[in-house]
Protein backbone atom coordinates (compact mmCIF):
# COMPACT_ATOMS: atom_id res chain seq x y z
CA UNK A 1 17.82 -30.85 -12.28
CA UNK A 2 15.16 -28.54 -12.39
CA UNK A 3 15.88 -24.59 -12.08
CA UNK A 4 15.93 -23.32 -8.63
CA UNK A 5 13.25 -20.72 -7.76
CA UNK A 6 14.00 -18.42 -4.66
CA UNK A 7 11.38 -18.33 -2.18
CA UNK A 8 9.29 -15.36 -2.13
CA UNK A 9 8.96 -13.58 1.70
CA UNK A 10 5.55 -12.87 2.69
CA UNK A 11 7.00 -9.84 5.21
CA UNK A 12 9.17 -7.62 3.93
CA UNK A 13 10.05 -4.24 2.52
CA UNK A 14 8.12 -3.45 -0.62
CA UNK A 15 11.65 -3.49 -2.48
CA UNK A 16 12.80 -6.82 -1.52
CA UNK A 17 9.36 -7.90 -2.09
CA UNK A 18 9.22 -6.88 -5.62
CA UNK A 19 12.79 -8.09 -6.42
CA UNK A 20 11.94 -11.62 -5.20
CA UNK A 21 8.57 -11.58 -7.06
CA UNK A 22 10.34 -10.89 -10.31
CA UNK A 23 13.34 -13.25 -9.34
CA UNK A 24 10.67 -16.04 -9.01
CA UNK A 25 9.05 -15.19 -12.25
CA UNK A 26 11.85 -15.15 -14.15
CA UNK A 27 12.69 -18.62 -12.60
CA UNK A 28 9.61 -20.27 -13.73
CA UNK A 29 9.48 -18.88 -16.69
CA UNK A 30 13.53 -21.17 -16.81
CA UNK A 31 12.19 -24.21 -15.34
CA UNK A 32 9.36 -24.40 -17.99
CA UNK A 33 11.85 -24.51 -20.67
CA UNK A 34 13.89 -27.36 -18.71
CA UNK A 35 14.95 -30.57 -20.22
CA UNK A 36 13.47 -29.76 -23.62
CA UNK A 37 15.63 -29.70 -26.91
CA UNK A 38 15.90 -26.85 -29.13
CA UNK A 39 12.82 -28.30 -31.33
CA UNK A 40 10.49 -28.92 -28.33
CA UNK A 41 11.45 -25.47 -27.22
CA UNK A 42 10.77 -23.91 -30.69
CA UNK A 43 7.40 -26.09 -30.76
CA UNK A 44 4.60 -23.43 -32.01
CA UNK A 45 0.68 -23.22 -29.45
CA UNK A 46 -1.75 -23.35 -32.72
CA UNK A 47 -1.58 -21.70 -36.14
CA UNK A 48 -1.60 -19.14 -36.80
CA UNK A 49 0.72 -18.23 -33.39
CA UNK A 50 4.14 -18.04 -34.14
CA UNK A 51 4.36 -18.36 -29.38
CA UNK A 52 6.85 -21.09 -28.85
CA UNK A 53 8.80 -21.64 -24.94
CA UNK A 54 12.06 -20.49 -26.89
CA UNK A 55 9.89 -17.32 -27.97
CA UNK A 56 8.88 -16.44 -24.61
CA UNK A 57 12.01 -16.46 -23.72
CA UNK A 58 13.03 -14.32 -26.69
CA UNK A 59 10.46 -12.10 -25.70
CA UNK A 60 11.38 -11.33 -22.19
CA UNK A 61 14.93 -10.59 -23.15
CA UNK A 62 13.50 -7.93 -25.32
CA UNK A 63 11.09 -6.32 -22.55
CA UNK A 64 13.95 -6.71 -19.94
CA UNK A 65 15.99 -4.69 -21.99
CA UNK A 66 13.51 -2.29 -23.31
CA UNK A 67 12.51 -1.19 -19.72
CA UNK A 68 15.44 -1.68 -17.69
CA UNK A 69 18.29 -0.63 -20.23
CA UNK A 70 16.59 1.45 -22.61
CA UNK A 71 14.05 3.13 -20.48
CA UNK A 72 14.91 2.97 -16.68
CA UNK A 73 18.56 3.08 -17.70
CA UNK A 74 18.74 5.55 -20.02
CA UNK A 75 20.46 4.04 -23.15
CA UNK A 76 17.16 5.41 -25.53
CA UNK A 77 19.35 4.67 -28.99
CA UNK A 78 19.84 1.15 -27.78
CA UNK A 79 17.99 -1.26 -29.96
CA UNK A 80 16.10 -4.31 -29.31
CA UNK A 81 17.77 -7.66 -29.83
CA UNK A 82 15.80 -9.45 -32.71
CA UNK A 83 13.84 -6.13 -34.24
CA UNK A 84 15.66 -3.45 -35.75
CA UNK A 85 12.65 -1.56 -35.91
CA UNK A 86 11.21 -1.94 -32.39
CA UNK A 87 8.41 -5.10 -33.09
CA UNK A 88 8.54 -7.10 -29.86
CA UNK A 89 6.55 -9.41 -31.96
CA UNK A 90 9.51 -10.60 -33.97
CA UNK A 91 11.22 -12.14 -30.80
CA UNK A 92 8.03 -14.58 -30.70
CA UNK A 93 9.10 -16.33 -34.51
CA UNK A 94 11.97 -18.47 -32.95
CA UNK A 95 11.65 -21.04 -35.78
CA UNK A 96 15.52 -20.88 -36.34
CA UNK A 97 16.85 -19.93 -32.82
CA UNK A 98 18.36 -22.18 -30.22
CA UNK A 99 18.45 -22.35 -26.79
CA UNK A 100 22.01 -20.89 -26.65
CA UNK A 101 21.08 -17.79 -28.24
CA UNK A 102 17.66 -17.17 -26.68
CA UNK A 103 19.24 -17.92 -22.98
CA UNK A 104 22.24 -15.74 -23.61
CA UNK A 105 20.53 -13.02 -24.60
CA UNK A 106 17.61 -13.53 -21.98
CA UNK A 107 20.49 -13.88 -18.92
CA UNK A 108 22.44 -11.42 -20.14
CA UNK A 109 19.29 -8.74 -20.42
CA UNK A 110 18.81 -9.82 -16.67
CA UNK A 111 22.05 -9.20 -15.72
CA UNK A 112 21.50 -5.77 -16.47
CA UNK A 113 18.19 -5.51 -15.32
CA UNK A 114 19.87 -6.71 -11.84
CA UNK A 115 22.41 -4.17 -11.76
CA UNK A 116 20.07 -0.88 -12.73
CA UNK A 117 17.94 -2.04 -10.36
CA UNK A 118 20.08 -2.57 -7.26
CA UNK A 119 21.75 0.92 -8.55
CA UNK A 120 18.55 3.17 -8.06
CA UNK A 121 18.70 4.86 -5.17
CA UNK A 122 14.71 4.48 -4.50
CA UNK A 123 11.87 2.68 -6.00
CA UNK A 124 10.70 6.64 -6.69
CA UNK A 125 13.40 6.99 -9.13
CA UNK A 126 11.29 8.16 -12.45
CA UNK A 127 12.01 8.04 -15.76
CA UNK A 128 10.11 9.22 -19.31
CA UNK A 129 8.83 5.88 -20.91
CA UNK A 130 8.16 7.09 -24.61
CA UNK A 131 5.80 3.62 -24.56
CA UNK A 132 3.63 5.07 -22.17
CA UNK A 133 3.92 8.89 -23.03
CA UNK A 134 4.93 8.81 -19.03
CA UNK A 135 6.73 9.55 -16.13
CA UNK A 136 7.22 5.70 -14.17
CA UNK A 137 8.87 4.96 -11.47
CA UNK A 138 11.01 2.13 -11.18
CA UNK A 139 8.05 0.81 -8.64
CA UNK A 140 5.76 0.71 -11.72
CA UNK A 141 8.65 -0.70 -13.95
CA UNK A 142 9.12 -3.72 -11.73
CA UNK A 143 5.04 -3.90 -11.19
CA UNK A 144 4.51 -4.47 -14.82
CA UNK A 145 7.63 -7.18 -15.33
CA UNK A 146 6.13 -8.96 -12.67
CA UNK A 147 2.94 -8.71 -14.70
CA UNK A 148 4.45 -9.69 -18.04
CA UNK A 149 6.33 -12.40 -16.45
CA UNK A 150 3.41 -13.92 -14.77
CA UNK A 151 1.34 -13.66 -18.46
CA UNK A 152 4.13 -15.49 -20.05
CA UNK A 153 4.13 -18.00 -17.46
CA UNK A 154 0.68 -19.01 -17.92
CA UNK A 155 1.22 -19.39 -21.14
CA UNK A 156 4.73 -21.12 -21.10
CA UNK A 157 2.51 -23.70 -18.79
CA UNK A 158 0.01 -24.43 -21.58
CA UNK A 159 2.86 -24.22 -24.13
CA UNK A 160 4.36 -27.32 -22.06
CA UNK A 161 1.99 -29.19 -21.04
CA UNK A 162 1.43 -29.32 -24.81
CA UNK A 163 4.86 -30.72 -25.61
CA UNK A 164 4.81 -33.06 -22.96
CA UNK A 165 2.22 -33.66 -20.50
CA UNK A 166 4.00 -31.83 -17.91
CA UNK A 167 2.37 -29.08 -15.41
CA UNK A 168 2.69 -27.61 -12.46
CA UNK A 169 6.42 -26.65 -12.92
């Protein structure tokens, strides 16, 4: 059974908005990975690329942590899941991952994305995001996972239909 995506409004306030838009986009980027083993997930786009489903996914857990947890949240000495020295590139090489440990990791980054975000008292809350040499506001933080997530997601559909015909998931 495929993943559910929520529906996305098209009224309502600008927070709700964004949350569904990222709740959908995190959704699809699930349902392109569904009903595929470890080894379709791990299935490489074209040398040289090390981009695989199950690296996407890898990937996202790593941006959802760097800018909910470590920049939006505050927990700067946190590091990332699969680079000890800050490469979100290394999350991509998921040649010996599974989907256990790149789902856990992803969920569990959301989970916490979820709760900072329903914890901000506005979408005006700012924070200093080192990445950016910044002040964002968690408007702009959500505006650019949206972003990333609907990147990904064009790729993750390329990345499947490659594996096995399908689209439009």
């Amino acid at each position: 059974m495929p993943t559910e995506r929520p529906e996305v409004p098209t009224v309502a306030g600008e927070r709700e908005m964004l949350r569904a838009h990222l709740e959908f986009h995190r959704a699809t980027l699930a349902r392109k990975c569904d009903g595929l083993s470890d080894e379709e997930l791990r299935r490489q786009a074209v040398p040289p690329s090390a981009l695989s489903l199950l690296g996407l996914v890898r990937h996202m857990a790593e941006v959802e942590r760097a800018w909910f947890r470590r920049t939006v949240g505050g927990e700067t000495d946190l590091p990332l899941v699969w680079s000890a020295d800050g490469d979100f590139q290394v999350a991509y090489d998921a040649r010996t991952s599974s989907r256990a440990e790149a789902f856990t990791a992803w969920q569990d980054e959301i989970g916490h994305a979820r709760r900072i975000e329903r914890a901000a008292d506005s979408l005006d809350v700012t924070v200093f995001a080192p990445r950016w040499n910044a002040e964002v506001s968690l408007r702009a933080v959500m505006l650019h996972m949206i972003h990333e997530y609907a990147r990904h997601n064009g790729h993750a559909d390329l990345l499947r239909e490659g594996i096995d015909g399908v689209t439009g998931v």
